[in-house]
PDB file of N, CA and C in Angstrom:
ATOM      1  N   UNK A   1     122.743 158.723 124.768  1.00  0.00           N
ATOM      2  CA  UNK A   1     122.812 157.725 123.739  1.00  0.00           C
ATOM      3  C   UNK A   1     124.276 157.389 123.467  1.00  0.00           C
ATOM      4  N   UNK A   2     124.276 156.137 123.445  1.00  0.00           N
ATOM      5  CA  UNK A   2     125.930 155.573 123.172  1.00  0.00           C
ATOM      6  C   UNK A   2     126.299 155.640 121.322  1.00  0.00           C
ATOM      7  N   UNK A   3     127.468 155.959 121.093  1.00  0.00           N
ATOM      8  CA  UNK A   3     128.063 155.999 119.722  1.00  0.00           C
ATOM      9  C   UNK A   3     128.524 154.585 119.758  1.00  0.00           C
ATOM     10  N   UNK A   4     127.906 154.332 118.230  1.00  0.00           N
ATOM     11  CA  UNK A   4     128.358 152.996 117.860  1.00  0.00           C
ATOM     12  C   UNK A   4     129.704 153.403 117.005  1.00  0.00           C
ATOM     13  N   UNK A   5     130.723 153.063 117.288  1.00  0.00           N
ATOM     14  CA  UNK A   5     132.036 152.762 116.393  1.00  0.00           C
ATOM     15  C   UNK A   5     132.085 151.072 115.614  1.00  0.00           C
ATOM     16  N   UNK A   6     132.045 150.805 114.713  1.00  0.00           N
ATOM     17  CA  UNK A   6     132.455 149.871 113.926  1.00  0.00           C
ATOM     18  C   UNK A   6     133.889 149.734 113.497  1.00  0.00           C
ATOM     19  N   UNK A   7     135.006 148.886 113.739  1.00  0.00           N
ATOM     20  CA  UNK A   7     136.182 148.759 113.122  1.00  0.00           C
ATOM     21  C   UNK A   7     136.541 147.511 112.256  1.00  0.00           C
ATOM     22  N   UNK A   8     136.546 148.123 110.842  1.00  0.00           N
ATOM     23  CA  UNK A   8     136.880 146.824 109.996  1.00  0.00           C
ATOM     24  C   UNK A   8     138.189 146.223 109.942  1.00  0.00           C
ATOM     25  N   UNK A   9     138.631 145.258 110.059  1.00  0.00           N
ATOM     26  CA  UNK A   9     139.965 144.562 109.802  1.00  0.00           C
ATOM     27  C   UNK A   9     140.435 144.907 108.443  1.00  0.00           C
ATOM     28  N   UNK A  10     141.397 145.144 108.334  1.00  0.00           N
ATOM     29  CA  UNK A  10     142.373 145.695 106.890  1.00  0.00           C
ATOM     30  C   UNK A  10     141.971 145.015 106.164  1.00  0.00           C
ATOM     31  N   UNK A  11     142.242 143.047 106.961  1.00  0.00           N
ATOM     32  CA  UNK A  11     141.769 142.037 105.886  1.00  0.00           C
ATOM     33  C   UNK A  11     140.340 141.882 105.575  1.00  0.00           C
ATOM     34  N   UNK A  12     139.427 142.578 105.540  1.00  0.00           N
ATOM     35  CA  UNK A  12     138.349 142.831 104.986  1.00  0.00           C
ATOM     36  C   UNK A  12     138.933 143.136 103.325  1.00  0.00           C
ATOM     37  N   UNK A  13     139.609 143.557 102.883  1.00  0.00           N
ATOM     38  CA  UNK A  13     139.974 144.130 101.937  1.00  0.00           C
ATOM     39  C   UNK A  13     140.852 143.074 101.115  1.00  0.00           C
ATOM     40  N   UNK A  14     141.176 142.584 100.064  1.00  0.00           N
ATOM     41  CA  UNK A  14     141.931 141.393  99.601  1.00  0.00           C
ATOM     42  C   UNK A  14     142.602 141.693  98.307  1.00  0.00           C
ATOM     43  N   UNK A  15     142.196 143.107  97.918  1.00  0.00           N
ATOM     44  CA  UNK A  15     143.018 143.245  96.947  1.00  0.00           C
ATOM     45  C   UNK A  15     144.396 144.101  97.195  1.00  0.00           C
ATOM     46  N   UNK A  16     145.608 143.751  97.069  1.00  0.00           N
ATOM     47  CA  UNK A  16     146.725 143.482  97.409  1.00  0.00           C
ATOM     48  C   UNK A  16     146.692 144.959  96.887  1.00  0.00           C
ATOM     49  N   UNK A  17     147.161 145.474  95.688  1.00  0.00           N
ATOM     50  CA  UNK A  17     146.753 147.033  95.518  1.00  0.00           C
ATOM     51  C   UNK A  17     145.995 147.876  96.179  1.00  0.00           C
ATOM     52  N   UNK A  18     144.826 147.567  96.778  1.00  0.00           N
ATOM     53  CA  UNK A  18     143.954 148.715  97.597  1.00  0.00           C
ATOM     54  C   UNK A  18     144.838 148.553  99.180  1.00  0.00           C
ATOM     55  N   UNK A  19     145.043 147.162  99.498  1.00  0.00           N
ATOM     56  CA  UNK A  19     145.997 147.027 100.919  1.00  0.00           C
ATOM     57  C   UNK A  19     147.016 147.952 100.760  1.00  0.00           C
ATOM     58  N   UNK A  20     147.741 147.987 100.013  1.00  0.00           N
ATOM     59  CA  UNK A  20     149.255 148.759  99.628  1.00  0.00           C
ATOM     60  C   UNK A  20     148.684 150.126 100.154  1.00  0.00           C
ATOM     61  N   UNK A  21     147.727 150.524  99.485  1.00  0.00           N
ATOM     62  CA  UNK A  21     146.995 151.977  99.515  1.00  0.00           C
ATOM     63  C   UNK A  21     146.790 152.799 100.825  1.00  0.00           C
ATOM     64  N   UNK A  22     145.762 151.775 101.363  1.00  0.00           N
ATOM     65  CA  UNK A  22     145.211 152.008 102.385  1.00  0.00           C
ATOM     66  C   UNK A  22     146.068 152.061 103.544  1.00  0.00           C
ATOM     67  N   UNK A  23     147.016 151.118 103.495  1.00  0.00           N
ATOM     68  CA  UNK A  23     148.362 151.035 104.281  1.00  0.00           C
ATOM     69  C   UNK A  23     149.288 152.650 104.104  1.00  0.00           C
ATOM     70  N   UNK A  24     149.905 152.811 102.628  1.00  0.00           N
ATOM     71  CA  UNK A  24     150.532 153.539 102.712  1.00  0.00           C
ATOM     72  C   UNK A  24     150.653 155.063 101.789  1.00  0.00           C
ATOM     73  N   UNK A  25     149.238 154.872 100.977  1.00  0.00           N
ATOM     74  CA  UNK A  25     149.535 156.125  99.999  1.00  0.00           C
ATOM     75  C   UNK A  25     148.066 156.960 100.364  1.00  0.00           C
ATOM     76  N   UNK A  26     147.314 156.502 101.354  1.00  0.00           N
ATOM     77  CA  UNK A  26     146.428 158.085 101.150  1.00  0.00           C
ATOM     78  C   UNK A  26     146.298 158.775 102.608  1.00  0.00           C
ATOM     79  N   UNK A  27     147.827 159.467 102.999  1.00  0.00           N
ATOM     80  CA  UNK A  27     147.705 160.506 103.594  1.00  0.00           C
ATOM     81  C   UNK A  27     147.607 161.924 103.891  1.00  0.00           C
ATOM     82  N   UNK A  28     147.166 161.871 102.706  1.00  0.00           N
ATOM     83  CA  UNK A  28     146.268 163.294 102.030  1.00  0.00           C
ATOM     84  C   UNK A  28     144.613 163.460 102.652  1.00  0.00           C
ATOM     85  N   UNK A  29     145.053 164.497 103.439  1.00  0.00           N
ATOM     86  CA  UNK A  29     143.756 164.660 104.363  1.00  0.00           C
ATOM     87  C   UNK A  29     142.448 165.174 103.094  1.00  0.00           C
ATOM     88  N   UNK A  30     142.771 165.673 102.090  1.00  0.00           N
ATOM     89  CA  UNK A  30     141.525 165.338 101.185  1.00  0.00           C
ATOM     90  C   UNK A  30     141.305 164.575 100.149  1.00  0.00           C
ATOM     91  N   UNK A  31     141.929 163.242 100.612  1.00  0.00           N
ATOM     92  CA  UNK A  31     141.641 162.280  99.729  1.00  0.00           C
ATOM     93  C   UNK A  31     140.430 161.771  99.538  1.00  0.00           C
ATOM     94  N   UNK A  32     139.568 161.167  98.561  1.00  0.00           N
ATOM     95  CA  UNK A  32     138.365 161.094  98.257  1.00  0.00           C
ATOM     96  C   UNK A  32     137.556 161.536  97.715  1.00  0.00           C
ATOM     97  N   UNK A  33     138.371 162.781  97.205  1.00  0.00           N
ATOM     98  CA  UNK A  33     137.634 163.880  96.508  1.00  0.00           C
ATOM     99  C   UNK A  33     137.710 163.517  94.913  1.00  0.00           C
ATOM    100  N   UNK A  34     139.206 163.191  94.714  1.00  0.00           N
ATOM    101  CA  UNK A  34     139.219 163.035  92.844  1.00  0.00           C
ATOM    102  C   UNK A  34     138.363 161.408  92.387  1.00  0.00           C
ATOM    103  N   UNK A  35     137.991 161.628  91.045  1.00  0.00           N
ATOM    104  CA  UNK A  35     137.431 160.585  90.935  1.00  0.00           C
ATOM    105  C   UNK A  35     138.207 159.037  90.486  1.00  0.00           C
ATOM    106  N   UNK A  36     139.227 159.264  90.620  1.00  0.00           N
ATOM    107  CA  UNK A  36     140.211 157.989  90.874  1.00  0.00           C
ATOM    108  C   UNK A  36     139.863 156.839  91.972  1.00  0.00           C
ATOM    109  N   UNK A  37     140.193 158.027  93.092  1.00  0.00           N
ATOM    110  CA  UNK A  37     139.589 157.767  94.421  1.00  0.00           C
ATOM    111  C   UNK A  37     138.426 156.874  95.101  1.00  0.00           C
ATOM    112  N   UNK A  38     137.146 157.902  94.573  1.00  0.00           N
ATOM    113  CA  UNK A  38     135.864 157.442  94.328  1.00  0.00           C
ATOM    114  C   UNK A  38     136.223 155.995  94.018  1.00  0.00           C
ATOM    115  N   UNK A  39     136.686 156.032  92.813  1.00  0.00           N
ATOM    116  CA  UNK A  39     136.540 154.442  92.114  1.00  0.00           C
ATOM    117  C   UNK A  39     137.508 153.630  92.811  1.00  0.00           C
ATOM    118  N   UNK A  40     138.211 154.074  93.521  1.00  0.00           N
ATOM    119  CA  UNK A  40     138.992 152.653  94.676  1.00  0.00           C
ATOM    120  C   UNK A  40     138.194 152.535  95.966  1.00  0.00           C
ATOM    121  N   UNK A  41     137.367 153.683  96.243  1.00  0.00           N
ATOM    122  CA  UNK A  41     136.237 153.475  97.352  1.00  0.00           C
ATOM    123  C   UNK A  41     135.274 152.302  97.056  1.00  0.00           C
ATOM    124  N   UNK A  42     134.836 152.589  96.069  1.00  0.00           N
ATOM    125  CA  UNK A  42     133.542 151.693  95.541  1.00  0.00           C
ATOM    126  C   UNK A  42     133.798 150.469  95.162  1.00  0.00           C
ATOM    127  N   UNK A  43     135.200 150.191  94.873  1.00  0.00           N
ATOM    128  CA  UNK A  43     136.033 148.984  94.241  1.00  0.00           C
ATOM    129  C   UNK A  43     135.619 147.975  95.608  1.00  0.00           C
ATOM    130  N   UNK A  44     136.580 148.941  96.813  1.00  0.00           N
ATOM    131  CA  UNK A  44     136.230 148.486  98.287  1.00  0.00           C
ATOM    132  C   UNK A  44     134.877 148.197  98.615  1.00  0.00           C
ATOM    133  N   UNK A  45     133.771 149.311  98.139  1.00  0.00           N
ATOM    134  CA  UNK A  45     132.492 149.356  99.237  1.00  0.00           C
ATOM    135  C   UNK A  45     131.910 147.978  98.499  1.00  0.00           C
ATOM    136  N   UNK A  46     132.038 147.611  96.975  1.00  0.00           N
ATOM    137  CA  UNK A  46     131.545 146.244  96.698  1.00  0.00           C
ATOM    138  C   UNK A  46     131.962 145.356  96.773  1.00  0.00           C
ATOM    139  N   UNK A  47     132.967 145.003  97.459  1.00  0.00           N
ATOM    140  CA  UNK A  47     133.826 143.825  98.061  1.00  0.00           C
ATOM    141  C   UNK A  47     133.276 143.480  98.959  1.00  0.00           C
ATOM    142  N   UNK A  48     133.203 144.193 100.017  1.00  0.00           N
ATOM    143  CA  UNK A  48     132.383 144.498 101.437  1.00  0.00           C
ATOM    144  C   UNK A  48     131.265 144.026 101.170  1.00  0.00           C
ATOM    145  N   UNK A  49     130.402 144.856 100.404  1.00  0.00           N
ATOM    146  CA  UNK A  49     129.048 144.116  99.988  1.00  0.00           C
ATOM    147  C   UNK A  49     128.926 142.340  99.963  1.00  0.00           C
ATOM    148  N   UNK A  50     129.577 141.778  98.751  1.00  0.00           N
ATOM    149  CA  UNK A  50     129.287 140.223  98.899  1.00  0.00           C
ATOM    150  C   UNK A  50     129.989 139.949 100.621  1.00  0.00           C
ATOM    151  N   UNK A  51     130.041 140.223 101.569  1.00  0.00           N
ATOM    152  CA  UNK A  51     130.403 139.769 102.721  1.00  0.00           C
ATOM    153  C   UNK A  51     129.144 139.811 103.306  1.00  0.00           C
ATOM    154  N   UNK A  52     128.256 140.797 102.959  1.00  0.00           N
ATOM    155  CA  UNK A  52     126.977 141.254 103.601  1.00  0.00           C
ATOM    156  C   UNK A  52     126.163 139.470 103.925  1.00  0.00           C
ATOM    157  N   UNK A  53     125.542 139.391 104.875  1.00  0.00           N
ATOM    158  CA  UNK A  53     124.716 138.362 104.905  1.00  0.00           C
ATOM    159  C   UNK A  53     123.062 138.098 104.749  1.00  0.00           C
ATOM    160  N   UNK A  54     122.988 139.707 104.442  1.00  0.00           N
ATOM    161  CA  UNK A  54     121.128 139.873 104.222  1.00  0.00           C
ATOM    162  C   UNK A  54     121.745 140.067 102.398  1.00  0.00           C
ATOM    163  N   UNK A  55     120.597 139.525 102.062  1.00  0.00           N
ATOM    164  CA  UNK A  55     120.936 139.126 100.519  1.00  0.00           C
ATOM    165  C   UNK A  55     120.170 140.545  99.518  1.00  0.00           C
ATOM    166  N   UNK A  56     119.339 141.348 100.256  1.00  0.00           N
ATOM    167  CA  UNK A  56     119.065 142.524 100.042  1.00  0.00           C
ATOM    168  C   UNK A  56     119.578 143.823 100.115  1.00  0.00           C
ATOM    169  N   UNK A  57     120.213 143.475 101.489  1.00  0.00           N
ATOM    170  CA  UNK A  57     121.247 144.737 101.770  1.00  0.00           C
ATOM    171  C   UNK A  57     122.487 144.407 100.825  1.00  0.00           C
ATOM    172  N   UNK A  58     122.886 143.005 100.627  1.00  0.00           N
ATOM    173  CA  UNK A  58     124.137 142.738  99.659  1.00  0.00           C
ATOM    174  C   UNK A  58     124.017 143.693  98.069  1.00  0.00           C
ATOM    175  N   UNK A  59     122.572 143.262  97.839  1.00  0.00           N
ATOM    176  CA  UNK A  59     122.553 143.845  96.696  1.00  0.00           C
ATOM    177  C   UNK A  59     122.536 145.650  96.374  1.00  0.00           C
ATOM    178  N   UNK A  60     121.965 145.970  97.694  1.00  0.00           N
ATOM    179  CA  UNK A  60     121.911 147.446  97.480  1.00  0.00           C
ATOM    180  C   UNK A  60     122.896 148.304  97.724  1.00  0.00           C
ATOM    181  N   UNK A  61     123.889 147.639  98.663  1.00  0.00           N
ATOM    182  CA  UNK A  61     125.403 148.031  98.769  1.00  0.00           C
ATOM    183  C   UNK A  61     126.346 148.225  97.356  1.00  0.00           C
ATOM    184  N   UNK A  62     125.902 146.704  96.748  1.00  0.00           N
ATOM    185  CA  UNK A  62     126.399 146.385  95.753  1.00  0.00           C
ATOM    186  C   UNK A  62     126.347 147.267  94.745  1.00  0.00           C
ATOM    187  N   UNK A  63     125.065 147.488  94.377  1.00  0.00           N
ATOM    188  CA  UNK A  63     124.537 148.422  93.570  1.00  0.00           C
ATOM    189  C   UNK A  63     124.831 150.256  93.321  1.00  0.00           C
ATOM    190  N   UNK A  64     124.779 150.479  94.661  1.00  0.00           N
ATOM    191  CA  UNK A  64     125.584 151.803  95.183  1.00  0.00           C
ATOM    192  C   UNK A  64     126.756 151.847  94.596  1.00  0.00           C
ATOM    193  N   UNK A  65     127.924 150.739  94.902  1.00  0.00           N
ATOM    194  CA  UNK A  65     128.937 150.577  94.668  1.00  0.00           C
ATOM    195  C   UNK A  65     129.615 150.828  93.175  1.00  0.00           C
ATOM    196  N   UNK A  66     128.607 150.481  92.826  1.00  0.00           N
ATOM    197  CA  UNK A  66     128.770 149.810  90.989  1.00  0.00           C
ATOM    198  C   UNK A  66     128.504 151.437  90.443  1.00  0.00           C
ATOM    199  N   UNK A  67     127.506 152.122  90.524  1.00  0.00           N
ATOM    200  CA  UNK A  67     126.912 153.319  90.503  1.00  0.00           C
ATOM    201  C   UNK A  67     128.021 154.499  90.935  1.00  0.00           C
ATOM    202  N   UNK A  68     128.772 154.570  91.861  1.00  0.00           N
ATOM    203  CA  UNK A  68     129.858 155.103  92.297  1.00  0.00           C
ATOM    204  C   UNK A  68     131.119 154.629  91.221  1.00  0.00           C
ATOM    205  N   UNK A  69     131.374 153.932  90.749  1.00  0.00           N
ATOM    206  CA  UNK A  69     132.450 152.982  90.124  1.00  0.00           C
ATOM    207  C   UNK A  69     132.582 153.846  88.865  1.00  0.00           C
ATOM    208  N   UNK A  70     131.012 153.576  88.125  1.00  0.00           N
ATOM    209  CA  UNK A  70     130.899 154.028  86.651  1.00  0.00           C
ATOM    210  C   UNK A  70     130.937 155.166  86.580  1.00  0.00           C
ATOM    211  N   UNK A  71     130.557 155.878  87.607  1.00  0.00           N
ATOM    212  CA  UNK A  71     130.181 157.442  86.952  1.00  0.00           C
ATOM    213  C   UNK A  71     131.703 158.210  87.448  1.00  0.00           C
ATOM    214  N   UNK A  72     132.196 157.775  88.010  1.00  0.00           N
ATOM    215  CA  UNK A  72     134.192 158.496  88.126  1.00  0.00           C
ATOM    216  C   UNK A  72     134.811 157.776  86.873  1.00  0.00           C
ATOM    217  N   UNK A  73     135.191 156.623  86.859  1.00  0.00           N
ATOM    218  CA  UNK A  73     135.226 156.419  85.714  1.00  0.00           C
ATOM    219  C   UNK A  73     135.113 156.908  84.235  1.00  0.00           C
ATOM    220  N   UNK A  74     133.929 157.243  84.202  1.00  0.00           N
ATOM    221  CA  UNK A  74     133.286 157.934  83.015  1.00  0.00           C
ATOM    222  C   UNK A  74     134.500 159.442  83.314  1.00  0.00           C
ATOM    223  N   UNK A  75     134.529 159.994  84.574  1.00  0.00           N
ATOM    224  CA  UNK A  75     135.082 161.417  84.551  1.00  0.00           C
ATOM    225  C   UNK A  75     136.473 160.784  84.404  1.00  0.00           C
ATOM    226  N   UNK A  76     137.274 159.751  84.881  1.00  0.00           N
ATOM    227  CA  UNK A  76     138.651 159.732  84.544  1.00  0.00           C
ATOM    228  C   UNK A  76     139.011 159.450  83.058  1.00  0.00           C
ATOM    229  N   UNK A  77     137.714 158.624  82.372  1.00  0.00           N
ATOM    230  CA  UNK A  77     138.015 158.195  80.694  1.00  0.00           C
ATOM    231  C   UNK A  77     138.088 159.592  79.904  1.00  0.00           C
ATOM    232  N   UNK A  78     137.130 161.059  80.099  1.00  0.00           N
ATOM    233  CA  UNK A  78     137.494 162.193  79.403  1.00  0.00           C
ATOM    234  C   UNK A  78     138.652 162.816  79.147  1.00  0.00           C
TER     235      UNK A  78
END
């Protein structure tokens, strides 16, 4: 069975802050872990989403996204 690799273009991404990021501040091999993080993942994974072209999968990406967002959040506001 063949491995599918997917490679997204940077410019998938448009917010000029997460570019900066992704470019140059997370080379911390366990990045992703604090919930800062999380919430610049999800910032990303629902961006991505409205690109989606099935209007179902848009929403459930979306939704994930949003769900990921609030609940780090909630841990960075304590």
């Amino acid at each position: 069975m063949t491995d599918f690799i997917a490679h997204l273009p940077i410019a998938a991404v448009t917010n000029p802050i997460l570019l900066w990021l992704f470019k140059h501040g997370w080379e911390d091999p366990d990045w992703g872990q604090m919930p800062i993080n999380q919430v610049a993942l999800g910032l990303v994974l629902h961006d991505l989403g409205n690109r989606l072209a099935d209007r179902a999968l848009q929403e459930q990406v979306k939704a994930i996204a949003q769900k990921v967002v609030a609940e780090n959040a909630q841990r960075i506001a304590k």
